[in-house]
Structures are given as structure tokens and as C-alpha cells.
Protein backbone atom coordinates (compact mmCIF):
# COMPACT_ATOMS: atom_id res chain seq x y z
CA UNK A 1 105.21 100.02 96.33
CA UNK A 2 102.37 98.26 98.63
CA UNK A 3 100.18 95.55 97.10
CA UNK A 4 96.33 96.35 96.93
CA UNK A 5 94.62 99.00 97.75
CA UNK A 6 94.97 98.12 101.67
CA UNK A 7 98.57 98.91 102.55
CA UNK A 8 99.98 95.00 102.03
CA UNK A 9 103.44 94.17 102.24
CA UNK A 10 106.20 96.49 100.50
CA UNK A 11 107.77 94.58 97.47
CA UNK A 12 110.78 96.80 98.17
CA UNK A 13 113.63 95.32 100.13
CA UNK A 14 114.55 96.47 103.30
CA UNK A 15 111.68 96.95 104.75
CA UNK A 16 112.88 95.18 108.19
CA UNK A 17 115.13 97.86 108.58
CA UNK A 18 112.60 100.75 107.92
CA UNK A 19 110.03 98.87 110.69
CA UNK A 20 113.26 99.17 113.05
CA UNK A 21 113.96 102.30 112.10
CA UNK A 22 110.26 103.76 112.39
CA UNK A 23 110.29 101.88 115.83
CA UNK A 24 113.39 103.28 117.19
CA UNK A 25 112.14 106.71 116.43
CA UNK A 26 108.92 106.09 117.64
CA UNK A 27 110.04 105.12 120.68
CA UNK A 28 112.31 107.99 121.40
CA UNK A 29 109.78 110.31 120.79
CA UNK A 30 107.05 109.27 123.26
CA UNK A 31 108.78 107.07 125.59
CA UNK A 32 105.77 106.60 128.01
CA UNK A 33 102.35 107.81 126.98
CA UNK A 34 101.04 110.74 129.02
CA UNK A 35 98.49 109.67 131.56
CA UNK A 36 95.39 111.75 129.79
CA UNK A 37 96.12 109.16 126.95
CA UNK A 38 95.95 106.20 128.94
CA UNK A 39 92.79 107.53 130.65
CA UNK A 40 91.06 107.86 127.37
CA UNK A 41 92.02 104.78 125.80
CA UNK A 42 90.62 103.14 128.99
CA UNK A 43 87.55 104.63 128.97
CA UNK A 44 87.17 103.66 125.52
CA UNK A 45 87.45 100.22 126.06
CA UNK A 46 85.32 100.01 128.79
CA UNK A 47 82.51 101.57 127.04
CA UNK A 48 83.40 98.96 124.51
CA UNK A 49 83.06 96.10 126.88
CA UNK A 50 80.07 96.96 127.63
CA UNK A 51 78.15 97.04 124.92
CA UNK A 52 78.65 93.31 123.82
């Protein structure tokens, strides 16, 4: 259960664990972003920068 309609904080217990958990996984899965991500997400932020 989440409070509000934007995700808050679970009123279940445990939810360190499930962060860690999600983490862990996460991590094993993509240990090190592929380069073509990195690239884009670069790009991105430059064409970000510059229009401020």
C-alpha cells in the first residue's frame, strides 16, 4: 500500500529489505551500462544544458 496517488512511502514493513533486494538484483543484471546508453544519456544532457 503507497500513500497518494504519487507512489509515497509503503506503510508495509520491510520495505528496507525489498530496496536491498531490488538493488542487489538490479545490479547483477546490468553491472555496467553499455556504452550506446551512456552516449545517449550524454547527449541528452547536453542538449539540456544548453537550452537554459
Amino acid at each position: 500500500m503507497t500513500l497518494g496517488h504519487n507512489g509515497g512511502p509503503s506503510l508495509e514493513g520491510g520495505v528496507s529489505w525489498r530496496k536491498h533486494c531490488w538493488s542487489a538484483a538490479r545490479e547483477r543484471l546490468l553491472p555496467t551500462l553499455p556504452i550506446e546508453v551512456v552516449r545517449l544519456r550524454v547527449k541528452r544532457a547536453q542538449a539540456r544544458w544548453r537550452f537554459r
